[in-house]
PDB file of N, CA and C in Angstrom:
ATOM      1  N   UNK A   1      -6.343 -19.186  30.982  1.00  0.00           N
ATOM      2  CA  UNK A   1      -5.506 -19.079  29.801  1.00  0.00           C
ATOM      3  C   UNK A   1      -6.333 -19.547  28.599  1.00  0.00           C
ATOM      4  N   UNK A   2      -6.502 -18.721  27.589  1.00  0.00           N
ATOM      5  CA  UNK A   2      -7.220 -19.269  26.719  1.00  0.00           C
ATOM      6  C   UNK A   2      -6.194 -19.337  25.247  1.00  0.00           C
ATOM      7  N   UNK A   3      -6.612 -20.357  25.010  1.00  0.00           N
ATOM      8  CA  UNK A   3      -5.501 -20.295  23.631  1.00  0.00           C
ATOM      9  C   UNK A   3      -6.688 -20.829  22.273  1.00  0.00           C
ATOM     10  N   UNK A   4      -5.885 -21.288  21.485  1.00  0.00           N
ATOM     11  CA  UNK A   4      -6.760 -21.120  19.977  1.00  0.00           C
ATOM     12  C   UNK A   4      -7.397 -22.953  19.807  1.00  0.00           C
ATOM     13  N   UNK A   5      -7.728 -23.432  18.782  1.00  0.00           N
ATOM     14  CA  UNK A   5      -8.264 -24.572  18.882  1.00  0.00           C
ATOM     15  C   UNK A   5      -6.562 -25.344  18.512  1.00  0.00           C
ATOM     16  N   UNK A   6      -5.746 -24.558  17.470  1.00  0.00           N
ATOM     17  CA  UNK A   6      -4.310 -25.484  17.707  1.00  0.00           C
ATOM     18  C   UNK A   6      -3.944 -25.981  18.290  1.00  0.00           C
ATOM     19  N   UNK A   7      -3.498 -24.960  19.388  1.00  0.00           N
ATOM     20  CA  UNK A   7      -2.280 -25.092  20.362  1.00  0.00           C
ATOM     21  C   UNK A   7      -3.097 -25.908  21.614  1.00  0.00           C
ATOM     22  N   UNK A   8      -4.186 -25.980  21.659  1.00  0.00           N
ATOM     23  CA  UNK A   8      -5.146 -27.031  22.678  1.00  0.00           C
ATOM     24  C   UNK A   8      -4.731 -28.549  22.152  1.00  0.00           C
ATOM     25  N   UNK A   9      -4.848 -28.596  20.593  1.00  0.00           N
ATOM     26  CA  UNK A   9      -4.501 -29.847  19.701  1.00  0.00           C
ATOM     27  C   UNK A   9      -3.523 -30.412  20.117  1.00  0.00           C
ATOM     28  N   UNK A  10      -2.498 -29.413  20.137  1.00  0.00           N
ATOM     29  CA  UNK A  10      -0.927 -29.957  20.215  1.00  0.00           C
ATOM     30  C   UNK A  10      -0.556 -30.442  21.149  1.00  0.00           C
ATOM     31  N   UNK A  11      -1.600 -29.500  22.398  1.00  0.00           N
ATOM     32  CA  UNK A  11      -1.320 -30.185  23.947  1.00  0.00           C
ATOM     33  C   UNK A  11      -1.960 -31.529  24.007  1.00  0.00           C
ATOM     34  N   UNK A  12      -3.043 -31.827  23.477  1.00  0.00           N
ATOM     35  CA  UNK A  12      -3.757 -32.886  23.822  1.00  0.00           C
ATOM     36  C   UNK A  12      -3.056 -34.282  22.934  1.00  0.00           C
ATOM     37  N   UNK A  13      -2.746 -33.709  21.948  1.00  0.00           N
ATOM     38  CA  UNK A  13      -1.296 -34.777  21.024  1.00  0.00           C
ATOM     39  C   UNK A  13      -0.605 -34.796  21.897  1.00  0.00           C
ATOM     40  N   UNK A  14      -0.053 -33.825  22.813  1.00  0.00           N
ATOM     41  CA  UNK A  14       1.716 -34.527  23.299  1.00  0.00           C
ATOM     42  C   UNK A  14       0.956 -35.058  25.162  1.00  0.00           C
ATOM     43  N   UNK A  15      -0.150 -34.448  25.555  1.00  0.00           N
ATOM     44  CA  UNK A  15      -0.464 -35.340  26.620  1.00  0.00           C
ATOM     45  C   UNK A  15      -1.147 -37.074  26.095  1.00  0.00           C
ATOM     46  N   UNK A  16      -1.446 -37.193  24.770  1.00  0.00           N
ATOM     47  CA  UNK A  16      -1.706 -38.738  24.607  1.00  0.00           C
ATOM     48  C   UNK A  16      -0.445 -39.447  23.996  1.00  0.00           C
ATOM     49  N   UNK A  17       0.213 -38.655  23.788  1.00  0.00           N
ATOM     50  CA  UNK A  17       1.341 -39.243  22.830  1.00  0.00           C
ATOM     51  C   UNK A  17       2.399 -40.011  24.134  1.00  0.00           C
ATOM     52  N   UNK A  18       2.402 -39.179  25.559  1.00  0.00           N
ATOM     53  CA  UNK A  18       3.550 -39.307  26.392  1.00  0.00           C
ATOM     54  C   UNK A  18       2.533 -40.189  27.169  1.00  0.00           C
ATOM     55  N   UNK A  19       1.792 -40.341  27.394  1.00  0.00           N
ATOM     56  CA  UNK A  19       0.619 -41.572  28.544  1.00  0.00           C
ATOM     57  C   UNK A  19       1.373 -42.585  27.720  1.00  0.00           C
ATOM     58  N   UNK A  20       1.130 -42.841  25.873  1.00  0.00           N
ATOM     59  CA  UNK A  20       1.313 -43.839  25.524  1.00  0.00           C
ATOM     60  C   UNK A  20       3.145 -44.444  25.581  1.00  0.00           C
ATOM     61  N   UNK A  21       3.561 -43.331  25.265  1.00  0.00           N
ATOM     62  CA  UNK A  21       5.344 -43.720  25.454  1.00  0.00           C
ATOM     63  C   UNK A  21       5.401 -44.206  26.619  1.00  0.00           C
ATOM     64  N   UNK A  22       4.856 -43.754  27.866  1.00  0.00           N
ATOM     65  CA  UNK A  22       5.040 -44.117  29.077  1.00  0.00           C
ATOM     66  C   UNK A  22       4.516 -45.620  29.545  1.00  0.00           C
ATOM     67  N   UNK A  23       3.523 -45.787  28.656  1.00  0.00           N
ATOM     68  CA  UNK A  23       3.009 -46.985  28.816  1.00  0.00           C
ATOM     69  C   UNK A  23       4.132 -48.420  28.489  1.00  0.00           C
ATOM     70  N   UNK A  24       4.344 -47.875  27.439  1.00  0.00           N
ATOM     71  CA  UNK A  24       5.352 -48.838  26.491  1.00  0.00           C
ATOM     72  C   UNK A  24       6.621 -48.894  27.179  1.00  0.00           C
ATOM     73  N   UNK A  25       6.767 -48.041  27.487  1.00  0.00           N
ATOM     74  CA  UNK A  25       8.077 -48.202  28.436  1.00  0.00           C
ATOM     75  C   UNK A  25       8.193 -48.892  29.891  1.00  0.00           C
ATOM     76  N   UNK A  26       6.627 -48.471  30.388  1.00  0.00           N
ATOM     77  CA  UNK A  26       6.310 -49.714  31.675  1.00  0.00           C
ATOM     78  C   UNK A  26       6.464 -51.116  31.357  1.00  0.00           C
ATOM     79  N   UNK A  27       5.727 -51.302  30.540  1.00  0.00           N
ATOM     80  CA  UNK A  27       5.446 -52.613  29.528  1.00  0.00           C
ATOM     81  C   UNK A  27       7.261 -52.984  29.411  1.00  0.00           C
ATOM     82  N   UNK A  28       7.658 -52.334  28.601  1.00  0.00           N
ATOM     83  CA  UNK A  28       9.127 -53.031  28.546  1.00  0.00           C
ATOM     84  C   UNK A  28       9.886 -52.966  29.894  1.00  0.00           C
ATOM     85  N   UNK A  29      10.021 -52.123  30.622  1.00  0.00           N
ATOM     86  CA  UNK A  29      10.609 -52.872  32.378  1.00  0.00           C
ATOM     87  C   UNK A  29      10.248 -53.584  32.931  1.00  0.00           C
ATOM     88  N   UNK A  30       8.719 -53.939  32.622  1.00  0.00           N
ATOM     89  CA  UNK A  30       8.065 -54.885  32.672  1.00  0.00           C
ATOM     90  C   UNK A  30       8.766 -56.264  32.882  1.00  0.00           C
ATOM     91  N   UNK A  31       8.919 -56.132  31.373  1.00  0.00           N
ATOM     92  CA  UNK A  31       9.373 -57.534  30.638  1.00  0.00           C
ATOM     93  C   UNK A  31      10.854 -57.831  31.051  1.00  0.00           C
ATOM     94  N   UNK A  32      11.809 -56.518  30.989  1.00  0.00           N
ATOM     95  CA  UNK A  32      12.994 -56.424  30.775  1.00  0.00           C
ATOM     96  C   UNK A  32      13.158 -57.530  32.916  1.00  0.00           C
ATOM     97  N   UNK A  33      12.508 -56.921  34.021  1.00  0.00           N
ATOM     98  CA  UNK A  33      12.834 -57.476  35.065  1.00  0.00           C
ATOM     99  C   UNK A  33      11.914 -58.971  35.455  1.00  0.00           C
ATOM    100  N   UNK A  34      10.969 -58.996  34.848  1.00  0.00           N
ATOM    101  CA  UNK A  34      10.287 -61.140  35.168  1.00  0.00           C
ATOM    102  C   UNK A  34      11.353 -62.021  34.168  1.00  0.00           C
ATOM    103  N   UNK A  35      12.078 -61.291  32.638  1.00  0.00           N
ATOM    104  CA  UNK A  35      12.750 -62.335  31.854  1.00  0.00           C
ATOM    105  C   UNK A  35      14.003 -62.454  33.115  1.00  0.00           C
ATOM    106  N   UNK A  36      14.480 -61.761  33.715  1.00  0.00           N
ATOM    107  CA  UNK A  36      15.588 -61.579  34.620  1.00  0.00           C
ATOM    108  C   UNK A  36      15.263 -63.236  35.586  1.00  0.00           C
ATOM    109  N   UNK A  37      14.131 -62.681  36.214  1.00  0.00           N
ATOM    110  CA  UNK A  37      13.651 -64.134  37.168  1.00  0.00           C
ATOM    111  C   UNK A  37      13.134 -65.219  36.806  1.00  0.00           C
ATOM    112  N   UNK A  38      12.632 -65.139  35.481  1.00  0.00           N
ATOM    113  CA  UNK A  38      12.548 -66.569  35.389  1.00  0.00           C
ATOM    114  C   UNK A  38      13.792 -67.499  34.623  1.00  0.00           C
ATOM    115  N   UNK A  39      13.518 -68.887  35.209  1.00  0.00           N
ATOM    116  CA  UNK A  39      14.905 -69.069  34.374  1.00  0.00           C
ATOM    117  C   UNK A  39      14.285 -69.629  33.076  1.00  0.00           C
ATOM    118  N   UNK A  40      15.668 -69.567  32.019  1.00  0.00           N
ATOM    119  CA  UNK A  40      15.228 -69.693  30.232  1.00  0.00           C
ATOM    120  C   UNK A  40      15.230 -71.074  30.450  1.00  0.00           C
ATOM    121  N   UNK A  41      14.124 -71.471  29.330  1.00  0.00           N
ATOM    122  CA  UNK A  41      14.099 -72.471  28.983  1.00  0.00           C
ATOM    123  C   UNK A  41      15.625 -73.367  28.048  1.00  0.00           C
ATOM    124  N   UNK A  42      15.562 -74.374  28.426  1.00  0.00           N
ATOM    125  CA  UNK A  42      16.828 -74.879  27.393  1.00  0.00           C
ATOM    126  C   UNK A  42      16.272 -75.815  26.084  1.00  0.00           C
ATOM    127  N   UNK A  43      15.942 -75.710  25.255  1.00  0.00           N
ATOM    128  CA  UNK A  43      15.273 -76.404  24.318  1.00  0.00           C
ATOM    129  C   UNK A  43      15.864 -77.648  23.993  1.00  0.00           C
ATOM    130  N   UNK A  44      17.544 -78.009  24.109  1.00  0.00           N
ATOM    131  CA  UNK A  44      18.242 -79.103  23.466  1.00  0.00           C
ATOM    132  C   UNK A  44      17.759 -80.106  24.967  1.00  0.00           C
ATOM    133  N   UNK A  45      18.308 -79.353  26.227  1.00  0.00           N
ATOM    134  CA  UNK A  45      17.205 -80.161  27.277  1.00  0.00           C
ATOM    135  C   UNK A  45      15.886 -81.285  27.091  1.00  0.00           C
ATOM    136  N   UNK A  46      14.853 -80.293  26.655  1.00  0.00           N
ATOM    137  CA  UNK A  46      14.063 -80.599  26.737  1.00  0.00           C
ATOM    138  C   UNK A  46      13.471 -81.425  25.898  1.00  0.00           C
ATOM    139  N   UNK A  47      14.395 -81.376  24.338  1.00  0.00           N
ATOM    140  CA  UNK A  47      14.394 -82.323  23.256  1.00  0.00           C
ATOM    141  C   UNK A  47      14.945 -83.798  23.784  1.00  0.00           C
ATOM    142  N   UNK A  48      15.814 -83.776  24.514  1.00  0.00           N
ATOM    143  CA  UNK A  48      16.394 -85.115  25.036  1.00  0.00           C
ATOM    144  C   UNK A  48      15.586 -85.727  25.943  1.00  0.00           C
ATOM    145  N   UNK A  49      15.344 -84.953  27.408  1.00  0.00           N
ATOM    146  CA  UNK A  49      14.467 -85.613  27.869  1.00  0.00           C
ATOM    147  C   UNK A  49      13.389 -85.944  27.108  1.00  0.00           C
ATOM    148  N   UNK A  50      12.786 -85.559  26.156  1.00  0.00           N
ATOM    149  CA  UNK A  50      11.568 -86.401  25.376  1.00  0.00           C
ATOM    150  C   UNK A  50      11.453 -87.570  24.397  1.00  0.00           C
ATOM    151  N   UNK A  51      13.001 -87.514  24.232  1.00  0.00           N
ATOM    152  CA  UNK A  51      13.459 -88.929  23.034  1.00  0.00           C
ATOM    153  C   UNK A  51      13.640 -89.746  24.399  1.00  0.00           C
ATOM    154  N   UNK A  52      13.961 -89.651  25.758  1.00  0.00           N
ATOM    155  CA  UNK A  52      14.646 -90.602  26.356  1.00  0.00           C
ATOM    156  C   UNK A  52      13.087 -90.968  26.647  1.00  0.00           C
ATOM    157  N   UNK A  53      12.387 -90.551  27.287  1.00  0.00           N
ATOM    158  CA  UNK A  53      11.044 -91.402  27.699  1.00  0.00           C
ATOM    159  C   UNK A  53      10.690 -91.772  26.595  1.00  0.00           C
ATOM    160  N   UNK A  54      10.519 -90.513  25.280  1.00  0.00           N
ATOM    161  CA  UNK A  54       9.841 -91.944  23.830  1.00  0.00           C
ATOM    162  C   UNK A  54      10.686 -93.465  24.002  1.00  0.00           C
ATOM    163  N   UNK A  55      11.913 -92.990  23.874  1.00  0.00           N
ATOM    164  CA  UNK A  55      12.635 -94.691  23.688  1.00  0.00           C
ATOM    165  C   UNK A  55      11.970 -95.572  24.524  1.00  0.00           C
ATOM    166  N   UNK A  56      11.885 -95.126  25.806  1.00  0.00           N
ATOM    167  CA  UNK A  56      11.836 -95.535  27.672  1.00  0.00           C
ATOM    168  C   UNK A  56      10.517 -96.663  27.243  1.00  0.00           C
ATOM    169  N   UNK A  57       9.906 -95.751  26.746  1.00  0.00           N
ATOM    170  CA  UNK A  57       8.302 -96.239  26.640  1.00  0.00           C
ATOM    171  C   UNK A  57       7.988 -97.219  25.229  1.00  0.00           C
ATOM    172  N   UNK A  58       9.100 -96.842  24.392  1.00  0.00           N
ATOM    173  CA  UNK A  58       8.760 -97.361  23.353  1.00  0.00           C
ATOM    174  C   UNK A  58       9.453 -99.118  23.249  1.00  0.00           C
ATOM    175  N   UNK A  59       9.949 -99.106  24.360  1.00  0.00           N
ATOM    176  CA  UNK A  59      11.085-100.452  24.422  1.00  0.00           C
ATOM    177  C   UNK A  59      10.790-101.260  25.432  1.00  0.00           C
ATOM    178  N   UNK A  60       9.387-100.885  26.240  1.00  0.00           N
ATOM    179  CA  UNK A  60       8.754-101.765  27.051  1.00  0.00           C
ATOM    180  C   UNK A  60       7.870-102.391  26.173  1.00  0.00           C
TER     181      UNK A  60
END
């Protein structure tokens, strides 16, 4: 099949264009199923436990 230097263009645009969508979209199921398993951090947690040992330590 021979076609013109365009329509070769257009193919080679929509075969890099869809590798890359596809990529990005791995990448986000990616992300979308490890945020699932790990568990979230709790920040007000982790603020407390760190005033309680500052005090802990600071009052020996």
């Amino acid at each position: 099949m021979m076609t013109g230097p365009l329509v070769g263009g257009i193919v080679a645009f929509g075969i890099v264009a869809g590798c890359l969508f596809r990529g990005l979209y791995l990448l986000h199921d990616i992300h979308h199923r490890v945020s699932k398993i790990t568990p979230e951090r709790d920040k007000v947690k982790e603020a407390y436990q760190k005033y309680l040992n500052e005090r802990e330590s600071s009052s020996s």
